[in-house]
Structure formats: structure tokens, C-alpha cells
Protein backbone atom coordinates (compact mmCIF):
# COMPACT_ATOMS: atom_id res chain seq x y z
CA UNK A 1 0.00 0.00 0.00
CA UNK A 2 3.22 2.11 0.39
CA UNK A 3 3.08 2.86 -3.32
CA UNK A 4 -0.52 2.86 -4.20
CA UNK A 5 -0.53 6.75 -4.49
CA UNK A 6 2.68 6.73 -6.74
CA UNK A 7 1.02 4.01 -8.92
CA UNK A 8 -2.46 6.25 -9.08
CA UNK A 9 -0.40 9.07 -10.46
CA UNK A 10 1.15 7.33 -12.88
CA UNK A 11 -2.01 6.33 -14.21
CA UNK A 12 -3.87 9.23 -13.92
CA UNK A 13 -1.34 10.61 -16.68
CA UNK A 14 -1.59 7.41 -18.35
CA UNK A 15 -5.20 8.32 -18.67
CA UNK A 16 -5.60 11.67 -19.06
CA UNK A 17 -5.82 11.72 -22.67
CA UNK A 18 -8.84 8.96 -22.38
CA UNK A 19 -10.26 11.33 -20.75
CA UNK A 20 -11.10 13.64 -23.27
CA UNK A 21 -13.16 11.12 -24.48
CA UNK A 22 -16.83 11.39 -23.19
CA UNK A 23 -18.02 8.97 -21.07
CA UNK A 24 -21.24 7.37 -22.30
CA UNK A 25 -22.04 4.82 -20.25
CA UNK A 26 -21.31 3.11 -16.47
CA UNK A 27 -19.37 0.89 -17.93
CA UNK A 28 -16.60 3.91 -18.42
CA UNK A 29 -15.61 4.35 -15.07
CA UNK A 30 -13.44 1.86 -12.79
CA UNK A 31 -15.95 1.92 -10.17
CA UNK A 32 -20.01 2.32 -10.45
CA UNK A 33 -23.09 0.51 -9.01
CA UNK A 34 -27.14 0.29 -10.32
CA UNK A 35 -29.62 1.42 -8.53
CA UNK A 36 -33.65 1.38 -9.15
CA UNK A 37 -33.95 4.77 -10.78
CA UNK A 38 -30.16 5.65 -12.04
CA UNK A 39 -26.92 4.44 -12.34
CA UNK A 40 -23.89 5.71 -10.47
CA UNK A 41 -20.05 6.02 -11.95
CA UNK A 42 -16.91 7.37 -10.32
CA UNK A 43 -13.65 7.76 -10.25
CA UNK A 44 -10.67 8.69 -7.81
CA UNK A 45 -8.19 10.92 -8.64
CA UNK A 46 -6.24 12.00 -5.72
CA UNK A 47 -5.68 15.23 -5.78
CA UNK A 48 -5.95 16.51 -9.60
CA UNK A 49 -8.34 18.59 -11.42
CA UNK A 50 -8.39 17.99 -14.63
CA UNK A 51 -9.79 20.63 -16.92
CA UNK A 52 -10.30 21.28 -20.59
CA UNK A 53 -7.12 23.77 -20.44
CA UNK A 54 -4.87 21.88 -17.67
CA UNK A 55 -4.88 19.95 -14.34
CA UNK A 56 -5.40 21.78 -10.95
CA UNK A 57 -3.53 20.08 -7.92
CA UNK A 58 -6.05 20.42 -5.10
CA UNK A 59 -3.62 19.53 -2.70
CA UNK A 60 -5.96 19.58 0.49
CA UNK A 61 -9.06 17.63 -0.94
CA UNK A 62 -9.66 14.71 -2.22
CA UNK A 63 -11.43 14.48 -6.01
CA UNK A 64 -13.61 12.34 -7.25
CA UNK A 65 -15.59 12.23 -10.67
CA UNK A 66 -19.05 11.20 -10.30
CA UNK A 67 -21.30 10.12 -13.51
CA UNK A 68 -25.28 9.76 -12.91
CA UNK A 69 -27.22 8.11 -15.51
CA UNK A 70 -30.72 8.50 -14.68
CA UNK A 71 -32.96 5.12 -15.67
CA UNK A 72 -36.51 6.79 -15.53
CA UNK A 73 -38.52 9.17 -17.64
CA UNK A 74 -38.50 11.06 -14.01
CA UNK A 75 -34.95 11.83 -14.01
CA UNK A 76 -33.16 12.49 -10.60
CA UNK A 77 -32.36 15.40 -8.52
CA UNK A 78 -28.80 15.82 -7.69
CA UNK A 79 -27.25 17.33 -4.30
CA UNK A 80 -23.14 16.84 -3.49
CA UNK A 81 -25.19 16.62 0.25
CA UNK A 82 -25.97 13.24 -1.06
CA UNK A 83 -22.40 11.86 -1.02
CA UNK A 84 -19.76 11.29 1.75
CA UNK A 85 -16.53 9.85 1.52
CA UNK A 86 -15.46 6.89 3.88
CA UNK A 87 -11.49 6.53 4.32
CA UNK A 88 -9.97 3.61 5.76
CA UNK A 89 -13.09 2.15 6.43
CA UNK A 90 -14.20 4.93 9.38
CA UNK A 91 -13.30 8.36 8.68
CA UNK A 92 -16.33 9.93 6.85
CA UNK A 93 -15.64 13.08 4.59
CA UNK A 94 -18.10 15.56 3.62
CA UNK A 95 -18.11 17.29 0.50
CA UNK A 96 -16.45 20.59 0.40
CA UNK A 97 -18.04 23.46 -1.93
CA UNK A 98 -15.88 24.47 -5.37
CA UNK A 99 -15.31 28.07 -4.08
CA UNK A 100 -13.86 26.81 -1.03
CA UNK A 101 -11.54 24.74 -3.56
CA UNK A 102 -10.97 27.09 -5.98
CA UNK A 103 -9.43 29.43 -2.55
CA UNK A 104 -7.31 27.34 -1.76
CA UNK A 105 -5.53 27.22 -5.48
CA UNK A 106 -6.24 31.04 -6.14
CA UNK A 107 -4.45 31.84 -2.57
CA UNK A 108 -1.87 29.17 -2.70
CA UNK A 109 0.57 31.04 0.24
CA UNK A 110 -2.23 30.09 2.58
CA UNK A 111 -0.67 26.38 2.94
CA UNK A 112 3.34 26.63 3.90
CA UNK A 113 4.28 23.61 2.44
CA UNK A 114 6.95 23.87 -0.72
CA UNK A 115 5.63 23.31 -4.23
CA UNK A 116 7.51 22.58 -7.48
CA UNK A 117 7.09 24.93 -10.25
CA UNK A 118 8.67 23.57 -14.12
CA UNK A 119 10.04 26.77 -15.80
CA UNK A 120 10.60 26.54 -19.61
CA UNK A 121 13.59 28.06 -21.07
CA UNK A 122 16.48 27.97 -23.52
CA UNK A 123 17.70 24.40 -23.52
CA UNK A 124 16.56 21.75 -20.85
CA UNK A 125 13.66 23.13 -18.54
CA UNK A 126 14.53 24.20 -14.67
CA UNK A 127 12.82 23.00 -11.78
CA UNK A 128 12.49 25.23 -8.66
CA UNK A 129 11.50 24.10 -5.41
CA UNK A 130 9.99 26.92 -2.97
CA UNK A 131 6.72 28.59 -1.63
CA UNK A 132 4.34 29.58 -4.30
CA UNK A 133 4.00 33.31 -5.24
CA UNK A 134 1.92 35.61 -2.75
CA UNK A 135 -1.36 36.91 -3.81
CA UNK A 136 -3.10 40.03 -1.85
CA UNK A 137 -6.05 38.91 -0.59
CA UNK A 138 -7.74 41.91 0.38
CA UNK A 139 -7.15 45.90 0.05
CA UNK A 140 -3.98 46.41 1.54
CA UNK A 141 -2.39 43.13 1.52
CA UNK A 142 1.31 43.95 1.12
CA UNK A 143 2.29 39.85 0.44
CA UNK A 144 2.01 40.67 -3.18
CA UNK A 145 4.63 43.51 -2.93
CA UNK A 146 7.24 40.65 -2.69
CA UNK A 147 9.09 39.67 -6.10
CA UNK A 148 7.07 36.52 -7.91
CA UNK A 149 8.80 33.66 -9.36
CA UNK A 150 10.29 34.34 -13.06
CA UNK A 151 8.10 33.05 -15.49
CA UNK A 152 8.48 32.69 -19.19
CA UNK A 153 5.61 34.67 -21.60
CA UNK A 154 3.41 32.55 -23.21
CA UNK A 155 4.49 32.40 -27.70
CA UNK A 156 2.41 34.29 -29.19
CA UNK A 157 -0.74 32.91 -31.25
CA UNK A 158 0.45 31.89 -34.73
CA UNK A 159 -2.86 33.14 -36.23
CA UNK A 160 -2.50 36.70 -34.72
CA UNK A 161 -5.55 36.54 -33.13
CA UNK A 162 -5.99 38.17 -29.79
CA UNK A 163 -5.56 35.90 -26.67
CA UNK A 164 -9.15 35.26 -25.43
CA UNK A 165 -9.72 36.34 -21.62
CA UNK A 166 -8.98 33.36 -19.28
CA UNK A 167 -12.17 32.72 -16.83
CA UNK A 168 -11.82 33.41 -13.32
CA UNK A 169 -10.93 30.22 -11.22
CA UNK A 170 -13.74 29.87 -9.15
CA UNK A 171 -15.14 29.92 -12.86
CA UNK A 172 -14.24 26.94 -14.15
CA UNK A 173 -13.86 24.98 -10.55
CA UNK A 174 -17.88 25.80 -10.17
CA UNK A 175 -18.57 24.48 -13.80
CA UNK A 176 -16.11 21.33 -13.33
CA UNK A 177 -18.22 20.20 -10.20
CA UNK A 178 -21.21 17.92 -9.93
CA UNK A 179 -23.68 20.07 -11.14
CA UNK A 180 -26.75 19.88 -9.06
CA UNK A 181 -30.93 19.71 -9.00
CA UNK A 182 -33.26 17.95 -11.45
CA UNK A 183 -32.47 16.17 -14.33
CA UNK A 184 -33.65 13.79 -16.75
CA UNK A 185 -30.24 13.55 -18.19
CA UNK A 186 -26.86 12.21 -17.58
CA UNK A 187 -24.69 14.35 -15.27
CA UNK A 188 -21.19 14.41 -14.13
CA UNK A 189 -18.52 16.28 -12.43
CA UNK A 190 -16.57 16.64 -9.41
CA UNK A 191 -16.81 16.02 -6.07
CA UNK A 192 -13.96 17.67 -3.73
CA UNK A 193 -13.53 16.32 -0.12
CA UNK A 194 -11.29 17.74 2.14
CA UNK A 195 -8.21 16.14 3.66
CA UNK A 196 -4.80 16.71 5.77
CA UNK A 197 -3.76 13.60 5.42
CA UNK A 198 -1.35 11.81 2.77
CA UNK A 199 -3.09 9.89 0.11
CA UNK A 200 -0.54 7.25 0.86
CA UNK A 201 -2.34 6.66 4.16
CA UNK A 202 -5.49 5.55 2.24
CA UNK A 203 -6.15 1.75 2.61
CA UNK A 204 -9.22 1.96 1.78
CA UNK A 205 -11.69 4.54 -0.03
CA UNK A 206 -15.64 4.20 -0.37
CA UNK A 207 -18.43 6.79 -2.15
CA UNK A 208 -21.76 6.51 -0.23
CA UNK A 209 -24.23 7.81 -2.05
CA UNK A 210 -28.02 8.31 -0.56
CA UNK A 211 -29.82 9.21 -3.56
CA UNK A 212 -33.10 7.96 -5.10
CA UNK A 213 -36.36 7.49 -3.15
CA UNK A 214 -35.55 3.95 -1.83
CA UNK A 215 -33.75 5.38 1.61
CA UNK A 216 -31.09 2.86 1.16
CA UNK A 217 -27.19 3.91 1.28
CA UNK A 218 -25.57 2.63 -1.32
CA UNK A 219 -21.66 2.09 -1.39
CA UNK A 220 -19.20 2.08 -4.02
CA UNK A 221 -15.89 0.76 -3.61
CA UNK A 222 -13.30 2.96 -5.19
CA UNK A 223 -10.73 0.37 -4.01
């Protein structure tokens, strides 16, 4: 179990480019289970976020993606309430909301623990290890008077066209996540559940999901 995290990285960017394939049906994700009305997929992905334009590591949660196929003409109404997390077979997690996630990645010099940042440049690429750059976070806040981290422009577009705005963080977190209430169609997203702990710690991880009108729990074993 020492290693399981290393070998879930590895795959994760094994996978990534699968991915960007939509998922159709259950049968897409490593771990799902039928119920009356719907049927439930997911996935663990440790810490990554992985977006149309790049990953996010959310380095204090834990993400999962969650597929619902609804089974009935009545659809299903969807609420991240309806999930917890279950580590090591007694810890329960409860779902954290994407603007508390997408925080913790826009104000990354809350958390004191060294990050490594690959900078591009002439000939092999560097790698510096250190505290992210500061960012203000409110009127006033002098952390972002202190010198960022040298970073290398972006090439400019071959086409000439004007570099389209980039949307806000807690933009793109919100639309990434689970979305929730009624619908009569599949859904998926993420689910982000905070943790302190190291992944590599995790013997065990479980999705209970209370959804549907039956009032049963049902668990999926993520391994």
C-alpha cells in the first residue's frame, strides 16, 4: 500500500488523454453501481483537477468524478449533500463546496508547504523548489509587494488573433463540479472532499451515495 498513491499518479497521466473522451455509459468508469432509478459512476483521482485547459492540484481535498445516468422518464435530482466519503473504512468526509476549492488554489501562500514549479527556457527546462507566489487577498495586503517567481511569456498565437480572456478560477472549478438539482439527463462532475492527510495513508476509499427514493445507502468501492 506504500506505493498505491505513486502508482495512481502514474495512471492518472496514463489516462488523461482517455479522458477527453466522453463517457457514455457506467461501464466507463473503474468503479459504479445500479440502482432502481439511475446508475452511479466514479472515479478517484487523488488530488488533480483535470480541466479542458490543464490539471489543478487540489492539494488539500480529495477528487472524485461522479457520472449519474438516470434510468426513468422522471430523471433524478442531484445534491453533493448526497455523497460522503469513507477513508480507511471509518473516517467519513463531507463534500467541500468548489469556491472553497478554488481558494485554496487562487491563494496558494495560505498552505506553507513547498511546491515545485517547471520553468521553460532555452535548452533543458529548470525545476524550482519553494513557496508559491503571494497573492493580496484583500485591500492592503502587502504579500504581493514581494518579487514573484520568473516566469516565461506565453508564444504568441500563430494566427495573430488576440488571446481570449482566461475565466476566473472559481469559474471553471464551479462548472467542473457535480452540477446539481433535477435532471432527466446524464450528469457528471466533481466532487472535492477535504483532507490533511497523505493519500498514501489511504487503505481503503468508499463513495456513499443516498440518492433515489428507496432510503437505502448505497456504497461504491473505489478500491
Amino acid at each position: 500500500m506504500i506505493y498505491r498513491a505513486a502508482i495512481l499518479a502514474l495512471a492518472l497521466c496514463c489516462e488523461l488523454p482517455a479522458q477527453d473522451a466522453a463517457r457514455t455509459k457506467i461501464s466507463d468508469y473503474p468503479a459504479h453501481a445500479k440502482l432502481p432509478a439511475m446508475e452511479i459512476g466514479a472515479e478517484y483521482l487523488l488530488n488533480s483537477i483535470p480541466l479542458a485547459k490543464g490539471m489543478y492540484i487540489a492539494k488539500d481535498h480529495l477528487v472524485l468524478e461522479v457520472a449519474i445516468f438516470p434510468s426513468t422518464h422522471t430523471g433524478v435530482i442531484v445534491s453533493t449533500s448526497q455523497f460522503t466519503l469513507r477513508v480507511n473504512s471509518k473516517t467519513i468526509l463531507y463534500p467541500d463546496s468548489p469556491g472553497a476549492v478554488a481558494a485554496s488554489l487562487k491563494y496558494p501562500d495560505w498552505q506553507t508547504r513547498p511546491t515545485m514549479t517547471a520553468e521553460a527556457g532555452a535548452g533543458n527546462g529548470s525545476v524550482i523548489l519553494g513557496a508559491p507566489p503571494p497573492v493580496a487577498r484583500f485591500p492592503g495586503d502587502h504579500r504581493a509587494d514581494r518579487l514573484p517567481v520568473p516566469r516565461v511569456p506565453d508564444p504568441p498565437d500563430p494566427t495573430g488573433e488576440p488571446k481570449a480572456a482566461e475565466q476566473p478560477i472559481e469559474v471553471r472549478i464551479a462548472a467542473a463540479a457535480l452540477p446539481e438539482g433535477p435532471s432527466q439527463k446524464p450528469v457528471k462532475g466533481f466532487l472535492f472532499f477535504p483532507f490533511s492527510g497523505k493519500t498514501k495513508s489511504i487503505r481503503s476509499l468508499d463513495l456513499i451515495c443516498d440518492v433515489g427514493e428507496s432510503g437505502r445507502k448505497t456504497t461504491i468501492s473505489l478500491f
